[in-house]
Protein backbone atom coordinates (compact mmCIF):
# COMPACT_ATOMS: atom_id res chain seq x y z
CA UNK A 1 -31.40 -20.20 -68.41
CA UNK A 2 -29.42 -23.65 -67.44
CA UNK A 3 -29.71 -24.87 -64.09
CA UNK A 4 -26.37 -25.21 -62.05
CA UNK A 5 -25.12 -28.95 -62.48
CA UNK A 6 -25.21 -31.03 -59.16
CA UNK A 7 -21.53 -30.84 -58.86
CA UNK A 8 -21.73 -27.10 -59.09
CA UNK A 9 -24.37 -27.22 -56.28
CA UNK A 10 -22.01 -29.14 -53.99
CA UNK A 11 -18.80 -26.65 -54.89
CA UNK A 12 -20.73 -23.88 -54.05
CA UNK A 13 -22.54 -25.47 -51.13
CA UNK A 14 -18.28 -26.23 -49.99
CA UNK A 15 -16.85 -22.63 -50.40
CA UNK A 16 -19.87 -21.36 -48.77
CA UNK A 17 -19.16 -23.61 -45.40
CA UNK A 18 -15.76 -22.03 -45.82
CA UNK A 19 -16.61 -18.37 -44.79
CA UNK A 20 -15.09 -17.58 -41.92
CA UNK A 21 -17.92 -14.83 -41.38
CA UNK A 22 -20.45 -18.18 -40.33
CA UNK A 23 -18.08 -19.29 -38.00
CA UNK A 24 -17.27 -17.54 -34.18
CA UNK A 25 -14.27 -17.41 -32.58
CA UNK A 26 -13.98 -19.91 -29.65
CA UNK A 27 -11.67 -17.87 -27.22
CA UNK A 28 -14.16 -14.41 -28.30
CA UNK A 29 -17.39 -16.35 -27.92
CA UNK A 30 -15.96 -17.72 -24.20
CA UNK A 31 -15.63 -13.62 -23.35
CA UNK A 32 -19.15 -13.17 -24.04
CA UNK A 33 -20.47 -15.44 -21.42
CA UNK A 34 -18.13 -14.71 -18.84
CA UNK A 35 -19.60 -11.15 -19.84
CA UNK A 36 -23.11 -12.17 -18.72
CA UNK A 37 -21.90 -13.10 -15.19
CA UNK A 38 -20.55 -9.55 -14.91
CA UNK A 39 -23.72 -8.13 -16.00
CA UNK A 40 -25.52 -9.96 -13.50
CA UNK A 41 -23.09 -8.37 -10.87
CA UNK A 42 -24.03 -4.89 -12.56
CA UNK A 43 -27.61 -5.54 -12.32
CA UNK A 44 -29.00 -3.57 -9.81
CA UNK A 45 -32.50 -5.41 -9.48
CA UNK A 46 -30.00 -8.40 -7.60
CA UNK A 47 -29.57 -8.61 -4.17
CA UNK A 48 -25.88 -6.86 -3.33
CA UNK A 49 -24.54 -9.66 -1.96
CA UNK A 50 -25.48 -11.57 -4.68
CA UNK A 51 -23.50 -9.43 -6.69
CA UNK A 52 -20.40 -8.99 -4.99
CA UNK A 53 -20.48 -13.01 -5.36
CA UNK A 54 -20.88 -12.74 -9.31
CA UNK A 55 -18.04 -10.70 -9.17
CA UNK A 56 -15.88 -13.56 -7.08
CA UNK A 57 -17.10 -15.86 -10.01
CA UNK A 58 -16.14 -13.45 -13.19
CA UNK A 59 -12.65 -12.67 -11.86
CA UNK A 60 -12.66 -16.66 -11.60
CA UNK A 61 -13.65 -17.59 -14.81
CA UNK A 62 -11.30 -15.33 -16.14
CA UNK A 63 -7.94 -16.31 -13.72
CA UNK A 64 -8.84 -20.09 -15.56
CA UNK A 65 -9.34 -18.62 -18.76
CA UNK A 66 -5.52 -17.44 -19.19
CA UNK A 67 -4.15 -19.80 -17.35
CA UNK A 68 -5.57 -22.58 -20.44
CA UNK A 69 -6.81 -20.67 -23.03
CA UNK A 70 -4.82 -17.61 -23.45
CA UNK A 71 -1.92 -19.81 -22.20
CA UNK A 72 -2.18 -22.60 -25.52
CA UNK A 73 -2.68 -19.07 -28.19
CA UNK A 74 1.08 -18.38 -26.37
CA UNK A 75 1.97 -21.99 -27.12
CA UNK A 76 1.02 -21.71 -30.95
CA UNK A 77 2.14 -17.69 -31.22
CA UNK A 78 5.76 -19.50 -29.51
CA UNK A 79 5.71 -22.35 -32.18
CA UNK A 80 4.97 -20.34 -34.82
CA UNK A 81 1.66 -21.31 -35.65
CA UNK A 82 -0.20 -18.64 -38.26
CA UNK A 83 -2.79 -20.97 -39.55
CA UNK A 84 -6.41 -18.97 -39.01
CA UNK A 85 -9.01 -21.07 -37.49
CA UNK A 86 -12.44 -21.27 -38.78
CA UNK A 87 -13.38 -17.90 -37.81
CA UNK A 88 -10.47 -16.74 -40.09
CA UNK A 89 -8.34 -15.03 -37.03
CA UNK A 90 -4.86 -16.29 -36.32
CA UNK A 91 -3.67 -16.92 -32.75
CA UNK A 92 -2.11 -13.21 -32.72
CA UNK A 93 -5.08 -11.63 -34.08
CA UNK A 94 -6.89 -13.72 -31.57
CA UNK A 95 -5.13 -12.78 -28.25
CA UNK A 96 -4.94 -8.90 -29.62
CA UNK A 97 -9.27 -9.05 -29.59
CA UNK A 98 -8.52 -10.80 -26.23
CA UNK A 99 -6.71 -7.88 -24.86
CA UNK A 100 -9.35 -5.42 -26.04
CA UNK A 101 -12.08 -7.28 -24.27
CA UNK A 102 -10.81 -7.83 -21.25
CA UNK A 103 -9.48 -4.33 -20.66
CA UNK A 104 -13.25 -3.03 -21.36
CA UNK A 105 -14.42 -5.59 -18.99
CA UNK A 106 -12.22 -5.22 -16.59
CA UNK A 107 -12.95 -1.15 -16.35
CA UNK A 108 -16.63 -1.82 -15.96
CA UNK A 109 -15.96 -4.48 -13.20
CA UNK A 110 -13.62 -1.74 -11.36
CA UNK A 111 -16.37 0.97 -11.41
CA UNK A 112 -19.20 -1.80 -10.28
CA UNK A 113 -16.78 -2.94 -7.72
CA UNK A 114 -15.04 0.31 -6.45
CA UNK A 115 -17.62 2.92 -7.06
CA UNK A 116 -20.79 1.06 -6.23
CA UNK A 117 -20.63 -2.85 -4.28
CA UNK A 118 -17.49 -2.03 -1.79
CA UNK A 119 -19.66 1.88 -0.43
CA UNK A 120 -22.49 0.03 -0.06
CA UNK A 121 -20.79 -2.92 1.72
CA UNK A 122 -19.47 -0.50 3.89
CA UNK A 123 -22.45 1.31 4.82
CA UNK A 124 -23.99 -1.88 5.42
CA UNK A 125 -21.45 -2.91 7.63
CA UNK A 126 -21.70 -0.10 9.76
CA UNK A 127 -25.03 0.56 9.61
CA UNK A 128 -25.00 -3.04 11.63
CA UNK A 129 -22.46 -2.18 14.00
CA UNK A 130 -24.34 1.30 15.18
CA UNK A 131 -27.53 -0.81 15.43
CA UNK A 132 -25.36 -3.17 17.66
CA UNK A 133 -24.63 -0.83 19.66
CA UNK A 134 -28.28 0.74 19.75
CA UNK A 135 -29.57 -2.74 20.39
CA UNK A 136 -27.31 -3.39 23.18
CA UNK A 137 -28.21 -0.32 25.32
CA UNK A 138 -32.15 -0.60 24.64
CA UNK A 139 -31.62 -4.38 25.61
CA UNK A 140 -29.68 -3.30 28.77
CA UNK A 141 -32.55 -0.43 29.37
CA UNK A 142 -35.42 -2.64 28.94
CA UNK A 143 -35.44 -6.02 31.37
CA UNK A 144 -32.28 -7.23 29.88
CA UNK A 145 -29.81 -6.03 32.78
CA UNK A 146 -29.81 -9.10 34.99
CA UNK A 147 -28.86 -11.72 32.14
CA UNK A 148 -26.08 -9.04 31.08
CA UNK A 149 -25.11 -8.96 34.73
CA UNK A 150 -25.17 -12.85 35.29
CA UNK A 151 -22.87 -12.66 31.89
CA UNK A 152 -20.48 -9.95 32.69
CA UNK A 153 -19.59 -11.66 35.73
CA UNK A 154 -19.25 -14.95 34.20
CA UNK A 155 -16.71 -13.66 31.45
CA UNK A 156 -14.92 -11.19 34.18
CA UNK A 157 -16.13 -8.31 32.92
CA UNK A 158 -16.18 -5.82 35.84
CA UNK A 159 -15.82 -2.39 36.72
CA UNK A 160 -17.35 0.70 36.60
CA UNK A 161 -18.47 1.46 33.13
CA UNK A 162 -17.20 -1.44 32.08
CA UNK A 163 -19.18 -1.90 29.29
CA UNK A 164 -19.34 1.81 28.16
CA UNK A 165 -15.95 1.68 27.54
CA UNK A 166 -15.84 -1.55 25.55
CA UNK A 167 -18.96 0.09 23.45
CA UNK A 168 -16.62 3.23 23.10
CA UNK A 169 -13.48 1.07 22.07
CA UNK A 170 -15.89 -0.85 19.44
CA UNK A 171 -16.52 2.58 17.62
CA UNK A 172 -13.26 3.91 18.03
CA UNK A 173 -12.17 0.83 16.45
CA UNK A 174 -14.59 0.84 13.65
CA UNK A 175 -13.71 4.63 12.70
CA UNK A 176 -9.90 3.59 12.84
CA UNK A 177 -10.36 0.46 10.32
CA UNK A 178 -12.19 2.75 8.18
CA UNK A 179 -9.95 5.50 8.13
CA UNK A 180 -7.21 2.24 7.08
CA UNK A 181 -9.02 1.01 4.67
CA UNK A 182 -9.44 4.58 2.89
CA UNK A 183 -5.51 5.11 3.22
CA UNK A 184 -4.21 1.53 1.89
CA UNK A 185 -6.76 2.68 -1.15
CA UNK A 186 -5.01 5.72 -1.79
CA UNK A 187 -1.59 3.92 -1.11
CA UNK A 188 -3.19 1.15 -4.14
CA UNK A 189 -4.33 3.70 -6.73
CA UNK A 190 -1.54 5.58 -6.40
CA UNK A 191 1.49 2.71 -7.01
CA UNK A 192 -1.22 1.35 -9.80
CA UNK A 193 0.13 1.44 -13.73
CA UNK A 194 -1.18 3.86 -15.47
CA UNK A 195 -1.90 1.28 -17.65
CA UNK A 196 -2.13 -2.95 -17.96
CA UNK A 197 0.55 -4.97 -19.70
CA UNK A 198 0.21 -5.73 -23.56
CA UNK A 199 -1.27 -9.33 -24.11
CA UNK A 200 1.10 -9.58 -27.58
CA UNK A 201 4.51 -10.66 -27.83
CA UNK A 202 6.69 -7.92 -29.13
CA UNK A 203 6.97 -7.31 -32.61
CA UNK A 204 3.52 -9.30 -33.79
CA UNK A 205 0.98 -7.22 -34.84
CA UNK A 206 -2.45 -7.98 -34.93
C-alpha cells in the first residue's frame, strides 16, 4: 500500500486545522469563566460575605460583557456580516447561544441570591441588632452605668427612660424596615416580565 505523498500530508494536515469542531467560540468560552465566579458565589464552603461579593463581580463581568462584546455581534448582525468564525457559528447563531446561557445563569444567580445570600443577610443583620440591644443592657447592668451616665449627659440624652425608649424605637424601627423590604419585594416580583427580552433581532433565526 503507497504512502500518502508529502503534499497530500500537508492538504490533509490544512483541512484538518479547518474544523470548526477544534476551535471554541470566543464570546461562549468568555460565559464559562464568568460561570466559575458564580459558582464560587454558590459554593457554600465560602464565607457568605464572600459570596454576596462574587455575586457583585458576576453581574459585573457580565454588564461589560454586553456593553463590548454582545454590543460588536449587533454591529456585524447590523452590517450584515454572516461569515462564521473559526468555531463555525455566525454572529446570529452566536448571540442566540448567548441568550441561552445567560438566561440559565441568570436563574441560578436569582435563586443563590433571593432564596439563600439576601435570608441569611438578614438574619445576620438582626441577629446583630438583638445582640446590640442585649449587650447594651448587660453593659448598663454590670459596672457600665456611670460611663453611660457621663455620656447621656454629654449628648443630652435625658429623661426618664430615656434610653428604654430609644432601645424600643430601635426595634420598632428594625421590624418596620423589614416589613418594607418584604412589601417593595412583592411590589418587584409582581411588575417583573414574565419573561426577559429576546437577544436576536427580529426575523434572524439562529
Amino acid at each position: 500500500m503507497s504512502q500518502p505523498s508529502t503534499h497530500e500530508h500537508k492538504q490533509n494536515e490544512h483541512h484538518k486545522l479547518h474544523d470548526p469542531a477544534l476551535y471554541l467560540n470566543r464570546e461562549l468560552s468568555w460565559l464559562d469563566f464568568n460561570e466559575r465566579v458564580l459558582q464560587l458565589a454558590e459554593d457554600e464552603r465560602i464565607p457568605l460575605l464572600e459570596r454576596v461579593k462574587f455575586c457583585a463581580i458576576y453581574t459585573t463581568n457580565l454588564d461589560e460583557y454586553y456593553m463590548v462584546r454582545v454590543a460588536g455581534l449587533r454591529d456585524q448582525i447590523d452590517a450584515g456580516v454572516e461569515n462564521p468564525s473559526q468555531d463555525g457559528l455566525i454572529p446570529s447563531e452566536t448571540i442566540a447561544l448567548i441568550r441561552e446561557r445567560v438566561l440559565e445563569q441568570s436563574r441560578r444567580l436569582t435563586d443563590c441570591f433571593e432564596a439563600t445570600l439576601r435570608p441569611a443577610l438578614a438574619a445576620g443583620m438582626w441577629v446583630a441588632g438583638v445582640g446590640g440591644r442585649m449587650a447594651f443592657v448587660f453593659a448598663a447592668t454590670h459596672g457600665a452605668g456611670p460611663v453611660i451616665g457621663r455620656f447621656s449627659i454629654a449628648h443630652h440624652i435625658t429623661g426618664q427612660g430615656a434610653w428604654v425608649a430609644a432601645l424600643v424605637m430601635m426595634a420598632l424601627a428594625d421590624v418596620l424596615t423589614r416589613l418594607a423590604v418584604v412589601y417593595l419585594r412583592g411590589r418587584r416580583l409582581a411588575a417583573a416580565p414574565a419573561a426577559a427580552p429576546a437577544l436576536i433581532p427580529a426575523g434572524t433565526h439562529a
